[in-house]
C-alpha atoms as a PDB file:
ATOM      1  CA  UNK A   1     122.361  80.837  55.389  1.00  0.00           C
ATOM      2  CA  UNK A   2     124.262  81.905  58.286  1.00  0.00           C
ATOM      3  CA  UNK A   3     123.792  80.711  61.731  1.00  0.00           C
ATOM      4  CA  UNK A   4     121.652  82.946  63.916  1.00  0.00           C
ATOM      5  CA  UNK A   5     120.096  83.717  67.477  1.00  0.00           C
ATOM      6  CA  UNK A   6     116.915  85.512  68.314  1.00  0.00           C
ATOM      7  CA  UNK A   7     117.391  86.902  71.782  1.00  0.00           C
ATOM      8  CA  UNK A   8     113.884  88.151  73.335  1.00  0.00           C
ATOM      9  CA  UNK A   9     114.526  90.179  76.332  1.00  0.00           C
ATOM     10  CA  UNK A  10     111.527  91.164  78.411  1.00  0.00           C
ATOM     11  CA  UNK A  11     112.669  94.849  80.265  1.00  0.00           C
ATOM     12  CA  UNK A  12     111.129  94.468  83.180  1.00  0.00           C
ATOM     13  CA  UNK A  13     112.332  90.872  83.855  1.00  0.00           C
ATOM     14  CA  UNK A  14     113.288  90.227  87.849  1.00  0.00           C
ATOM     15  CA  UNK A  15     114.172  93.519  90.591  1.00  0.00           C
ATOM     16  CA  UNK A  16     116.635  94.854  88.505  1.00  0.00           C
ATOM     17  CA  UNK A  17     117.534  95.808  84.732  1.00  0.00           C
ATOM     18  CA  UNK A  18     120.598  93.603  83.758  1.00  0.00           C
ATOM     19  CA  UNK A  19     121.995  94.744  80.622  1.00  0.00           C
ATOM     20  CA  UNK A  20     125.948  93.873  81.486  1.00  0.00           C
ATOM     21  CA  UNK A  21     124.574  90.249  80.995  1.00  0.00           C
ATOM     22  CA  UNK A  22     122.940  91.034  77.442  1.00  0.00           C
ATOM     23  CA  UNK A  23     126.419  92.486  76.292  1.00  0.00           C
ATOM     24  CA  UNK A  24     127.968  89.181  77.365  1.00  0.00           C
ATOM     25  CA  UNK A  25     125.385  87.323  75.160  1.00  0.00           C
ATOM     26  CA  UNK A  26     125.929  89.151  71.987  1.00  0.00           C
ATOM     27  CA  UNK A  27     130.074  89.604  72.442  1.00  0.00           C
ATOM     28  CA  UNK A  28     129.875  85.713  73.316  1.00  0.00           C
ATOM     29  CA  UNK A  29     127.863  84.547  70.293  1.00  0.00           C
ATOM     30  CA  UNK A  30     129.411  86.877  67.949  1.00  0.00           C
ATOM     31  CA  UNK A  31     132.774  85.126  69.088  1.00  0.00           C
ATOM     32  CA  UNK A  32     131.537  81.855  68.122  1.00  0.00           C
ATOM     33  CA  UNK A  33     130.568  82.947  64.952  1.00  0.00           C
ATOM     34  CA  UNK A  34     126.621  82.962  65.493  1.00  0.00           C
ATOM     35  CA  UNK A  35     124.651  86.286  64.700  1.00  0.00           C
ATOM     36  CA  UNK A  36     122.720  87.695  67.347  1.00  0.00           C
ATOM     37  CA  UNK A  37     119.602  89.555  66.577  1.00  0.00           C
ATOM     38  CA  UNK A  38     118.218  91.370  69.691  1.00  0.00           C
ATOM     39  CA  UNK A  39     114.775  91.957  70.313  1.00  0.00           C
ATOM     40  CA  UNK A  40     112.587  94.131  72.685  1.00  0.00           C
ATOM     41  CA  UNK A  41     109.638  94.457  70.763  1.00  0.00           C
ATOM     42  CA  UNK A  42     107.353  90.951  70.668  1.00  0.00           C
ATOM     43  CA  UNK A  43     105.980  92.072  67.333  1.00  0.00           C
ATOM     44  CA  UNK A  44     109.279  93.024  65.458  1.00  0.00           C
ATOM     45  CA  UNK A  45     110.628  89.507  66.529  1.00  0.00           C
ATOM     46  CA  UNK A  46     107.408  87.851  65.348  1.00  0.00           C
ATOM     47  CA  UNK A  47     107.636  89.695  62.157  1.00  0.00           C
ATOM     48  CA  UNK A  48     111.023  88.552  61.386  1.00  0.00           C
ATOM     49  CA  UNK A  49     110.095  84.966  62.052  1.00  0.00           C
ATOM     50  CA  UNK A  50     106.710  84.916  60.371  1.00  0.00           C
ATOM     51  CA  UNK A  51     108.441  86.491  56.573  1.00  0.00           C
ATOM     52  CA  UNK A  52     109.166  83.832  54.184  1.00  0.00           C
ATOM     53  CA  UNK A  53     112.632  82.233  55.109  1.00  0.00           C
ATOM     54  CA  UNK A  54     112.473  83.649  58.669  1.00  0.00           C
ATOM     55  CA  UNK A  55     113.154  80.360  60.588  1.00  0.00           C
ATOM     56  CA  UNK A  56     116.339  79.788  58.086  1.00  0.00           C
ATOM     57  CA  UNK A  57     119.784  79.389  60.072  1.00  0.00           C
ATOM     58  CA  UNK A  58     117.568  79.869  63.315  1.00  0.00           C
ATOM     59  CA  UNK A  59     119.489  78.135  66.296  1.00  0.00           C
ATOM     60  CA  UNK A  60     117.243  78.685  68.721  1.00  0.00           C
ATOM     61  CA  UNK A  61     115.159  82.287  70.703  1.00  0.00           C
ATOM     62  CA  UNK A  62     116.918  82.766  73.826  1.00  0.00           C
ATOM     63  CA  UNK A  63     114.543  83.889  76.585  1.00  0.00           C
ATOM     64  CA  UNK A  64     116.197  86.709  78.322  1.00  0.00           C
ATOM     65  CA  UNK A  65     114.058  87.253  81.292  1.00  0.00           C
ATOM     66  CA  UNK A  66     112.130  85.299  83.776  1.00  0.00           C
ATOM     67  CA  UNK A  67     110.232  82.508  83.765  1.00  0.00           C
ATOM     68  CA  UNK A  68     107.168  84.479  82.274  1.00  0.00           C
ATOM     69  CA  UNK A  69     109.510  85.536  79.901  1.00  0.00           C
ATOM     70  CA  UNK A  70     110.369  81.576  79.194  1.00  0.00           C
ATOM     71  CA  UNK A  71     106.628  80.626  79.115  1.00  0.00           C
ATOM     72  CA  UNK A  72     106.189  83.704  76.408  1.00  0.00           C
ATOM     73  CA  UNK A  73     108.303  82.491  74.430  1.00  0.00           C
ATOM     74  CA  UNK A  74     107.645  78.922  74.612  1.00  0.00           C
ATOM     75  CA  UNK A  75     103.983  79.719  73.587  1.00  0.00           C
ATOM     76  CA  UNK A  76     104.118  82.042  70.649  1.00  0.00           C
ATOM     77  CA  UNK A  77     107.337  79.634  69.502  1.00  0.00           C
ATOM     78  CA  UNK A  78     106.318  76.037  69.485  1.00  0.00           C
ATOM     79  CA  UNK A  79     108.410  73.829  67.981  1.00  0.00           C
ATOM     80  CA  UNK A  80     111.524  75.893  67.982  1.00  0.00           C
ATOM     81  CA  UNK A  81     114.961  75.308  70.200  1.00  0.00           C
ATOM     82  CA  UNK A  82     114.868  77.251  73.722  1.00  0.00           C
ATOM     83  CA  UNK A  83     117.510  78.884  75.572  1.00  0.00           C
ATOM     84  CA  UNK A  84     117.504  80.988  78.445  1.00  0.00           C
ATOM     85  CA  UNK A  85     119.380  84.076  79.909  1.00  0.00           C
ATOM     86  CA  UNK A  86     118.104  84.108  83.865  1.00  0.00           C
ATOM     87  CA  UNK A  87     117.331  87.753  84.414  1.00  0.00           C
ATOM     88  CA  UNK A  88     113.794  86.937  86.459  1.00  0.00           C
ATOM     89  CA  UNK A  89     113.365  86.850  89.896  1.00  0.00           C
ATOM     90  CA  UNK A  90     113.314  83.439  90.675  1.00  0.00           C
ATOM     91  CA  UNK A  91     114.744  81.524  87.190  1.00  0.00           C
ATOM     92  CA  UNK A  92     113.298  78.555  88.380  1.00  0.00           C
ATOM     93  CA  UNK A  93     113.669  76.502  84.970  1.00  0.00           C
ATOM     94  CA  UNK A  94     117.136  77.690  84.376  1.00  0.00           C
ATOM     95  CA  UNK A  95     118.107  77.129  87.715  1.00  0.00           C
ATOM     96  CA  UNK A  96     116.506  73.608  87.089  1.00  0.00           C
ATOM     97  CA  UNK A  97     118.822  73.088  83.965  1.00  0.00           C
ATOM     98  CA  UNK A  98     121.636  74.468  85.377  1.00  0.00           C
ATOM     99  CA  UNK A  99     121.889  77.329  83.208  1.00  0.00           C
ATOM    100  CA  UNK A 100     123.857  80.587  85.102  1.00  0.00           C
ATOM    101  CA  UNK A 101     122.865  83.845  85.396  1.00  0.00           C
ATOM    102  CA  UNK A 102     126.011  84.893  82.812  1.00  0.00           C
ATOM    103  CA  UNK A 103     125.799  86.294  79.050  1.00  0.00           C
ATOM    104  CA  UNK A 104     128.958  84.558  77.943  1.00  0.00           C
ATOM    105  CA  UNK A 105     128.463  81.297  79.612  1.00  0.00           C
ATOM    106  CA  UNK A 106     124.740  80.639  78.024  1.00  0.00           C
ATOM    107  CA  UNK A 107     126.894  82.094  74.793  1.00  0.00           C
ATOM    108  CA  UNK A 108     129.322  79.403  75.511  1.00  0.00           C
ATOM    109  CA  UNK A 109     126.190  76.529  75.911  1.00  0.00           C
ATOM    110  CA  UNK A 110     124.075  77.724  72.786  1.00  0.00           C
ATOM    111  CA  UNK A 111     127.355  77.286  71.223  1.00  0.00           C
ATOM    112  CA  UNK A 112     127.906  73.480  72.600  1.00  0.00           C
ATOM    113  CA  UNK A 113     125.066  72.051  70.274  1.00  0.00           C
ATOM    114  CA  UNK A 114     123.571  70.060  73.588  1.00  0.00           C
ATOM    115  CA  UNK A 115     119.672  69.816  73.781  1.00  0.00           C
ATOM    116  CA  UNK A 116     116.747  67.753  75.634  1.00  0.00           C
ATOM    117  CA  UNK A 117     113.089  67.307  75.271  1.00  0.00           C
ATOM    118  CA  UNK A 118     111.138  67.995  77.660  1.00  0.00           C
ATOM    119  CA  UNK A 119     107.416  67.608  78.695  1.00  0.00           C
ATOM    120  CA  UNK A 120     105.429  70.312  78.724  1.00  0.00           C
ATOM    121  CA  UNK A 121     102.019  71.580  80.162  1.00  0.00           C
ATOM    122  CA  UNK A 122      98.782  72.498  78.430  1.00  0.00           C
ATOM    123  CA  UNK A 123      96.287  74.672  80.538  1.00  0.00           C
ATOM    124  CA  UNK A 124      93.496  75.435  78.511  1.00  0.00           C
ATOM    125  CA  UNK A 125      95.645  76.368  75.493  1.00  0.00           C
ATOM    126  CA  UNK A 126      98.224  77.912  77.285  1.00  0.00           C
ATOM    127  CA  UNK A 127     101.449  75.722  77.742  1.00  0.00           C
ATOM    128  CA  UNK A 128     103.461  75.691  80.895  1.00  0.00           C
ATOM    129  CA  UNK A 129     106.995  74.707  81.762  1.00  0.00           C
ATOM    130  CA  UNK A 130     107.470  74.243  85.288  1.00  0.00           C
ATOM    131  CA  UNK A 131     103.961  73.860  86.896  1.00  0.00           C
ATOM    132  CA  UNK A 132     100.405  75.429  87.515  1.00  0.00           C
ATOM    133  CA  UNK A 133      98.440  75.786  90.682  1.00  0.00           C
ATOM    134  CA  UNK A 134      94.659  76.024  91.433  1.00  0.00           C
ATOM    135  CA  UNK A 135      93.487  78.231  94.733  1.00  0.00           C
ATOM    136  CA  UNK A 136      95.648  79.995  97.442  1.00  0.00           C
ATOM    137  CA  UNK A 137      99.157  79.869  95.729  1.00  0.00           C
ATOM    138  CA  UNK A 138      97.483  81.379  92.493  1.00  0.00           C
ATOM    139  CA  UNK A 139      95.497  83.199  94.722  1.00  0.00           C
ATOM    140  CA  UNK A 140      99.330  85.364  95.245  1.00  0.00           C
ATOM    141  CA  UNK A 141     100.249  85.354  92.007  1.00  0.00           C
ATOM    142  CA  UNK A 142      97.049  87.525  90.860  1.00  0.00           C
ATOM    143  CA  UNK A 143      97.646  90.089  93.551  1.00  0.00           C
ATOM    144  CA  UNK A 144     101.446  89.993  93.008  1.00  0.00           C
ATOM    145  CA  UNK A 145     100.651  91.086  89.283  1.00  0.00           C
ATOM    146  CA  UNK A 146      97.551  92.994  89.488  1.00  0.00           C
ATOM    147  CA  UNK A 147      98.986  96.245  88.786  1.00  0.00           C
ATOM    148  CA  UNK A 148     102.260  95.387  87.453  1.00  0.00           C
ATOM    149  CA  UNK A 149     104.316  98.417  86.030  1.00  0.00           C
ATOM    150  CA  UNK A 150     107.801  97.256  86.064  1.00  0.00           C
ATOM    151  CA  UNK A 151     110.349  95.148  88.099  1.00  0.00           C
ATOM    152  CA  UNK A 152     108.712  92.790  90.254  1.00  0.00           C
ATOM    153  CA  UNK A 153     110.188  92.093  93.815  1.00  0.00           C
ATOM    154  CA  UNK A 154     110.243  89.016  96.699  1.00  0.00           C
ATOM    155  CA  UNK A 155     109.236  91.794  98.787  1.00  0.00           C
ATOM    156  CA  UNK A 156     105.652  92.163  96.667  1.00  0.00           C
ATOM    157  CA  UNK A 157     105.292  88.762  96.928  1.00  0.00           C
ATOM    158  CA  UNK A 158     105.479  88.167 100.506  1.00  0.00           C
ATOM    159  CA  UNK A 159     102.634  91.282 100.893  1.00  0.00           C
ATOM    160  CA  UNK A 160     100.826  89.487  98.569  1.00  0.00           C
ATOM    161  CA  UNK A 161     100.804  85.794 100.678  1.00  0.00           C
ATOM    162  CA  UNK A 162     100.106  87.781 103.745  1.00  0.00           C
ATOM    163  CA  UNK A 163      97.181  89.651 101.751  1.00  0.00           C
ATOM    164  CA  UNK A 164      96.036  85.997 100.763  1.00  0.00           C
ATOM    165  CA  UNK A 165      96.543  84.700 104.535  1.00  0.00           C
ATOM    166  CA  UNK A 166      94.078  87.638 105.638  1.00  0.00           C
ATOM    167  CA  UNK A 167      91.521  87.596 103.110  1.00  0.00           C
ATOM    168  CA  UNK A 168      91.742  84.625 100.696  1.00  0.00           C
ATOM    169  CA  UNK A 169      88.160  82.807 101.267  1.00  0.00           C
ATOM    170  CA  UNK A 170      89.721  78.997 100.574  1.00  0.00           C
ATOM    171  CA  UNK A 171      86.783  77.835  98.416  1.00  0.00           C
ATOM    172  CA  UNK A 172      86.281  73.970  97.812  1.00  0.00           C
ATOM    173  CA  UNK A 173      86.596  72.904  94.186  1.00  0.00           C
ATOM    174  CA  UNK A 174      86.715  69.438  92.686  1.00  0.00           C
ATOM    175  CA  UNK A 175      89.066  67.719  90.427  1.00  0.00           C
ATOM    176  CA  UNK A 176      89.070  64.905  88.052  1.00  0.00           C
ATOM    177  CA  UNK A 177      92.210  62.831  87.119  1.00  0.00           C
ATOM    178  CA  UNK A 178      92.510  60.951  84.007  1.00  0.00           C
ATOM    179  CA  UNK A 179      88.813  58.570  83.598  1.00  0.00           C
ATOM    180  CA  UNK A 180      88.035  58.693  86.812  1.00  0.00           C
ATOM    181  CA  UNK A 181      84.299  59.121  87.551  1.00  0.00           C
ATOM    182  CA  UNK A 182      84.458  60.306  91.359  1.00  0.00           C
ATOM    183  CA  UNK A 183      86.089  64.134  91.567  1.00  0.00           C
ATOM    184  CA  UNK A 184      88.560  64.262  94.671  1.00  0.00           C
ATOM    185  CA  UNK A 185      87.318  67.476  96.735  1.00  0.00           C
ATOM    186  CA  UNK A 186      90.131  69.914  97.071  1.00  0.00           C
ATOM    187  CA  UNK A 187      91.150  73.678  98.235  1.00  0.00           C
ATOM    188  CA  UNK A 188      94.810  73.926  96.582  1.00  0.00           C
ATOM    189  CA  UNK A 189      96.221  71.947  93.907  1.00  0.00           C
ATOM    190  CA  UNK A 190      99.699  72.110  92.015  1.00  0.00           C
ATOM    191  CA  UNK A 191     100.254  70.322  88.839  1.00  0.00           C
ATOM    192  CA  UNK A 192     103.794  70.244  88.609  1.00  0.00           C
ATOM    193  CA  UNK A 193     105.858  69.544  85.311  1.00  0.00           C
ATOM    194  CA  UNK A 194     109.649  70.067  86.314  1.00  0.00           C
ATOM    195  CA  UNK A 195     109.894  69.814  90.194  1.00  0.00           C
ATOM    196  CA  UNK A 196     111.342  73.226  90.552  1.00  0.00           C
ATOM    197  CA  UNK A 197     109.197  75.655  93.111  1.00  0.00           C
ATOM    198  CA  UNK A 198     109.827  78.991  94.145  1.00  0.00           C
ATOM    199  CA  UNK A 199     111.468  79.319  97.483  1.00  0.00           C
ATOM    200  CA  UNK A 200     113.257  76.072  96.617  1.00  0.00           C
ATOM    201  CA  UNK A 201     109.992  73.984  97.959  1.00  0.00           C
ATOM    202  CA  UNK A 202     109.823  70.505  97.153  1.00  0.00           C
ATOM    203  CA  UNK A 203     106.330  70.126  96.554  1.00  0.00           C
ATOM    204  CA  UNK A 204     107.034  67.385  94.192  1.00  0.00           C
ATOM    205  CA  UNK A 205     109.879  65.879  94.647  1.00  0.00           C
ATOM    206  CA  UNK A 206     109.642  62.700  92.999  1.00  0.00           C
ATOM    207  CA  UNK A 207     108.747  64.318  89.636  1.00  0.00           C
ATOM    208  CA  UNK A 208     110.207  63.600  86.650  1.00  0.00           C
ATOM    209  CA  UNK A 209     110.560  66.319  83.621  1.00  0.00           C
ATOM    210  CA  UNK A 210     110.609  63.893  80.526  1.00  0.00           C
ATOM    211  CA  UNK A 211     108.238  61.065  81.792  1.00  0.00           C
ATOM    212  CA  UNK A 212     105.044  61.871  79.889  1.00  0.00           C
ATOM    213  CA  UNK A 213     102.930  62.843  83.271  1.00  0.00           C
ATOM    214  CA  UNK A 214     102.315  65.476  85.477  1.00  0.00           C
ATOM    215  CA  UNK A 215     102.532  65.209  89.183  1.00  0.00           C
ATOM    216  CA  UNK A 216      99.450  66.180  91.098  1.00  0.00           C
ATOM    217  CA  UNK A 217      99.182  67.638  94.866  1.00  0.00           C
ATOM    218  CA  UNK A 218      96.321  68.033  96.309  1.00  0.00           C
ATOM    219  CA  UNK A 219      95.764  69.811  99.185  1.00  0.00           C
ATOM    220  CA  UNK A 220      92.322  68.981 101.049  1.00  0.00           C
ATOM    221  CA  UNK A 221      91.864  71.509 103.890  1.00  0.00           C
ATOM    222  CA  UNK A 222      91.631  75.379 103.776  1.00  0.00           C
ATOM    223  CA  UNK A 223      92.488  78.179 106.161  1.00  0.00           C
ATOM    224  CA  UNK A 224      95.149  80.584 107.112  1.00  0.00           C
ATOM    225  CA  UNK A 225      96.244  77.793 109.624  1.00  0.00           C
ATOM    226  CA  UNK A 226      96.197  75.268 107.331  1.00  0.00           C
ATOM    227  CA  UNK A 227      98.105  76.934 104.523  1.00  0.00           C
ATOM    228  CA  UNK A 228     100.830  77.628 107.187  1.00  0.00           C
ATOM    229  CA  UNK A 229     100.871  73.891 108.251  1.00  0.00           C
ATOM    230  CA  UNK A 230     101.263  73.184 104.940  1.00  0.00           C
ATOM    231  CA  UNK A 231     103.985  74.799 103.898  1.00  0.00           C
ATOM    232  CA  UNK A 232     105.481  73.796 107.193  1.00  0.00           C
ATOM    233  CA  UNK A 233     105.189  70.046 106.133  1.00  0.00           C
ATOM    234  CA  UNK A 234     106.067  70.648 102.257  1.00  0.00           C
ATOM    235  CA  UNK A 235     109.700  72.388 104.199  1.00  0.00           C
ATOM    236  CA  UNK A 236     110.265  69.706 105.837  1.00  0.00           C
ATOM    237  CA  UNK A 237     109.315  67.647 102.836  1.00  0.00           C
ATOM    238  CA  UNK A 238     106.463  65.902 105.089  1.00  0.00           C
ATOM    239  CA  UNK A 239     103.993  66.669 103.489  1.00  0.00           C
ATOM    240  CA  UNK A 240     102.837  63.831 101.551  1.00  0.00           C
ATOM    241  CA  UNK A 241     102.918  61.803 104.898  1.00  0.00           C
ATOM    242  CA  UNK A 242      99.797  64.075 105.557  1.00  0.00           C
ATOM    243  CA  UNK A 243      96.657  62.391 105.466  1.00  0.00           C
ATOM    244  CA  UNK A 244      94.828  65.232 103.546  1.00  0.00           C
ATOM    245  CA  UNK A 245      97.988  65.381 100.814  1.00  0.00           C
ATOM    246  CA  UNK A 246      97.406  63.734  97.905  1.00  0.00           C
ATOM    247  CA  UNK A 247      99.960  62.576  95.612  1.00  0.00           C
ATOM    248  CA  UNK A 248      98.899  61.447  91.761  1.00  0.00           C
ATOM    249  CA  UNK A 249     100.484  61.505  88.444  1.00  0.00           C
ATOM    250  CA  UNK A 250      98.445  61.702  85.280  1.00  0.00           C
ATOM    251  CA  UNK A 251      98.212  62.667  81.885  1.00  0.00           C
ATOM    252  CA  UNK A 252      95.047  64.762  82.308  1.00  0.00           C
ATOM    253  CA  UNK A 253      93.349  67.171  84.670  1.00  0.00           C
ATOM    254  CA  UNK A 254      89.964  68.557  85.493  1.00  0.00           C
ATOM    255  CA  UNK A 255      89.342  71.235  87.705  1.00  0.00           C
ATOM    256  CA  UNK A 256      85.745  72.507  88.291  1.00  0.00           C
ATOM    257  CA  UNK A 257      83.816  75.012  90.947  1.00  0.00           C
ATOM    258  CA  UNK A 258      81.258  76.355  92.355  1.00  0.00           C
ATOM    259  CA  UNK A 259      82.460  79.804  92.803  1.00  0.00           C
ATOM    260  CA  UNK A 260      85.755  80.883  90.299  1.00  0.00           C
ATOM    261  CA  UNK A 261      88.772  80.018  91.828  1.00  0.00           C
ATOM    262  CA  UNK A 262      91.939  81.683  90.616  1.00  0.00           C
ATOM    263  CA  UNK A 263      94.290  79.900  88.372  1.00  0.00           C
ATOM    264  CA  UNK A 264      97.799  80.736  87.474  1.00  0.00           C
ATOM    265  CA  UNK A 265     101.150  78.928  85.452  1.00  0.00           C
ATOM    266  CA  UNK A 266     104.292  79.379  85.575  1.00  0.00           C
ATOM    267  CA  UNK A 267     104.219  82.390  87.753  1.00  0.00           C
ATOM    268  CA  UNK A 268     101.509  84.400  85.685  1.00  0.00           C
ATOM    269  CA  UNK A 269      98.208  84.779  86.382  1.00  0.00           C
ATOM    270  CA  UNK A 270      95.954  82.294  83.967  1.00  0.00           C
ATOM    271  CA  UNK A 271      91.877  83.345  84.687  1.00  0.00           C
ATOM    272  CA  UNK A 272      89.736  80.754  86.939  1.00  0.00           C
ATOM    273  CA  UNK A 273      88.150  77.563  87.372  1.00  0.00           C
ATOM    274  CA  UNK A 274      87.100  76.044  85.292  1.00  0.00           C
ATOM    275  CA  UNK A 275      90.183  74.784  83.515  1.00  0.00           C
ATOM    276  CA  UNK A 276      92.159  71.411  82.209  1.00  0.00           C
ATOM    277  CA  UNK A 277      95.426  70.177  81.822  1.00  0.00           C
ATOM    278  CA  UNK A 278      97.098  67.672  80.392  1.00  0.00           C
ATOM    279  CA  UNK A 279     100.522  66.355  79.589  1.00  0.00           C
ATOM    280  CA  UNK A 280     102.231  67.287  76.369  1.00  0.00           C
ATOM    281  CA  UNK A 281     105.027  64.508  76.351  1.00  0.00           C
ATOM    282  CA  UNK A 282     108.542  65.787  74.824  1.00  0.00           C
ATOM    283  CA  UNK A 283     106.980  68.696  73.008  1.00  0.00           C
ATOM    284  CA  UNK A 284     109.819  71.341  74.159  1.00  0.00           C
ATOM    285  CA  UNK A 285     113.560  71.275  72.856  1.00  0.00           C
ATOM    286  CA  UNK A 286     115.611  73.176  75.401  1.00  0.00           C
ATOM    287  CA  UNK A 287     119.238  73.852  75.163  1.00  0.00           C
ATOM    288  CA  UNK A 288     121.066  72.754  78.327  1.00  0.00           C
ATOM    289  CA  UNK A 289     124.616  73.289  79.761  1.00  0.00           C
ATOM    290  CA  UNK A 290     126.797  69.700  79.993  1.00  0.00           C
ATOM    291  CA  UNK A 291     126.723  68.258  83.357  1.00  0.00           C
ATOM    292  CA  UNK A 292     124.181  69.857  85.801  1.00  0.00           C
ATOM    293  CA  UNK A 293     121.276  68.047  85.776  1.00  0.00           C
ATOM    294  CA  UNK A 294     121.352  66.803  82.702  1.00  0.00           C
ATOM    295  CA  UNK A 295     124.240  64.108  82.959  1.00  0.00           C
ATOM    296  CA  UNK A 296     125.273  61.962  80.504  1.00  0.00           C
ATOM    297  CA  UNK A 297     124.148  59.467  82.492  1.00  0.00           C
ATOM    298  CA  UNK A 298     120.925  60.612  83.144  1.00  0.00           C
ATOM    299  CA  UNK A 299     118.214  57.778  81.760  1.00  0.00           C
ATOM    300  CA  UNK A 300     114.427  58.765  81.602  1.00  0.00           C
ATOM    301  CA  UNK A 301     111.572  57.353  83.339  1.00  0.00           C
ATOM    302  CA  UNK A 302     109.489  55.788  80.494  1.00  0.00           C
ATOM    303  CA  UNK A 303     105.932  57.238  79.630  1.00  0.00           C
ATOM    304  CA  UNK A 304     102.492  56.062  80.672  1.00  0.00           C
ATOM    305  CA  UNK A 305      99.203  57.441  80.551  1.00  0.00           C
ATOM    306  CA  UNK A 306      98.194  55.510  83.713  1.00  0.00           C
ATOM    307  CA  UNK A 307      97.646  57.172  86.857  1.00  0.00           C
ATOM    308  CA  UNK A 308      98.115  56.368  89.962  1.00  0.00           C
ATOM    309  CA  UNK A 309      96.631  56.855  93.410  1.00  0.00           C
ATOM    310  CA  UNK A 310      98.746  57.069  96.922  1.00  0.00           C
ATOM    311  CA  UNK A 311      98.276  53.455  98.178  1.00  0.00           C
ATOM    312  CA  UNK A 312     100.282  54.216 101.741  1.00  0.00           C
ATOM    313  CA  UNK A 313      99.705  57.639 103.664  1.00  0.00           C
ATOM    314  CA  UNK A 314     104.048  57.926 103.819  1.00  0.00           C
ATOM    315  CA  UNK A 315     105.173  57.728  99.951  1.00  0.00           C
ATOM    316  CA  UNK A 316     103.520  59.108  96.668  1.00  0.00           C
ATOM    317  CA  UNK A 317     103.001  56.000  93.743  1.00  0.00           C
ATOM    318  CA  UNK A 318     104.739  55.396  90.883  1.00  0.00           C
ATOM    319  CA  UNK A 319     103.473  55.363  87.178  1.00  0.00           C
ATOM    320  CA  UNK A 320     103.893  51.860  86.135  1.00  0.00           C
ATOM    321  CA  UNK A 321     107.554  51.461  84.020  1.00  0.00           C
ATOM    322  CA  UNK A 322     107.274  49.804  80.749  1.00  0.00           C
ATOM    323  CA  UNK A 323     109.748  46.725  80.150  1.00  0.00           C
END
């Protein structure tokens, strides 16, 4: 059967329509003799994929949005190749992967064969890419979307953190890492995947996509002040040198509350405490550009399902390495 792509592309992806960059796509893939097969509509895709035969001569879905447009994609198609056309806002996993915000380059890539496995997240049973957050940070995210009609703008996210800096109530909650008994009490924690933030913060440096864990920040004060400091310190990548930062990587997370506090992934909202996750080791197949950051030298951390505690005040741990 003949080689063909399934391009989703989400309309309202980033602050502006981009279809000069779709035309790129299908002229580029049509030049290296792959079929495109373009797709607004969620459904019709899914009913071309669900009929008998429907995953035949599939090379992969490209993702032609943002990165809610990557995590849509990645949850309704486990299992089969990603690729990605940036058209988002932020593009934070593209950006990550070095994938450019051009039609007949990511043409050009689906055409070079290359692909990596990478971890994933599983919040509840919704899967994540890049990271999910507990408290203020997903406190923005639900008032960025709340009435979301189309393109979505820096702009209505910087009303929103302000909104959240004014009125956000910082509620305590308590989380629960791997089989430990004792919950460490918190009031903002990120679970990061791939270390890619928006704004370019390094909130987790140090993590890896493709180790088998997920990197754990927990933040232990709350106020308008202290969200400030914070992001102050996580700038000047300082942060974990804070004495109420906490740095942990595990395979599995527990997040409970007294009152609901709001939850989000990947830049969507995703409901409220109470919620898990937990590590879902090479469970995505990406496609990736050669060079960027995936080298040919590049060599993986090796997986554990330990976790580990900050030992020192200055440095996050490290999962113990198999030999």
């Amino acid at each position: 059967m003949a080689r063909w792509v399934a391009i989703q592309r989400n309309p309202v992806a980033g602050s502006r329509p981009d279809g000069a960059a779709i035309g790129e796509l299908l002229r580029g893939l049509r030049g290296h003799g792959l079929a495109p097969r373009l797709y607004t509509s969620r459904d019709r895709l899914r009913r071309r994929l669900e009929r008998p035969g429907g995953l035949e001569g599939l090379e992969c879905i490209v993702a032609a949005g943002g990165d809610g447009t990557v995590a849509d994609v990645v949850n309704r198609w486990p299992g089969v190749p990603l690729a990605i056309l940036p058209l988002g806002t932020e593009n934070l996993l593209a950006r990550h992967l070095g994938v450019p915000r051009s039609g007949r380059a990511v043409a050009d890539i689906i055409a070079g064969g290359r692909r990596r496995r990478l971890d994933l997240g599983l919040l509840a049973d919704r899967r994540f890419t890049l990271m999910a957050s507990a408290g203020f940070d997903a406190e923005v995210v639900h008032d960025a979307h709340g009435d979301r009609a189309g393109h979505i703008t820096r702009l209505r996210y910087a009303r929103a953190i302000l909104t959240a800096l004014v009125r956000y109530p910082f509620p305590p909650f308590r989380v629960w890492v791997d089989g430990a008994v004792t919950p460490i009490a918190a009031r903002l924690a990120i679970v990061v995947n791939v270390p890619a933030y928006a704004g370019r913060l390094a909130v987790a440096a140090s993590a890896r996509d493709d180790d088998g864990l997920l990197d754990l920040r927990l933040f232990e004060r709350g106020s308008a002040f202290h969200m400030i400091r914070y992001v102050v310190t996580v700038l000047a990548r300082s942060h974990e040198r804070l004495p109420d930062v906490r740095a942990i990587r595990a395979s599995h997370v527990r997040i409970e509350s007294d009152f609901p506090v709001p939850i989000q992934a990947d830049g969507d909202p995703a409901g409220r405490t109470p919620v898990e996750a937990r590590v879902l080791p090479s469970a995505l197949e990406v496609v990736v550009p050669d060079g960027g950051v995936w080298s040919p030298g590049h060599v993986a951390t090796a997986r554990s399902s330990s976790s580990c505690r900050r030992t020192t005040p200055r440095r996050p741990c490290a999962a113990p390495t198999k030999r």
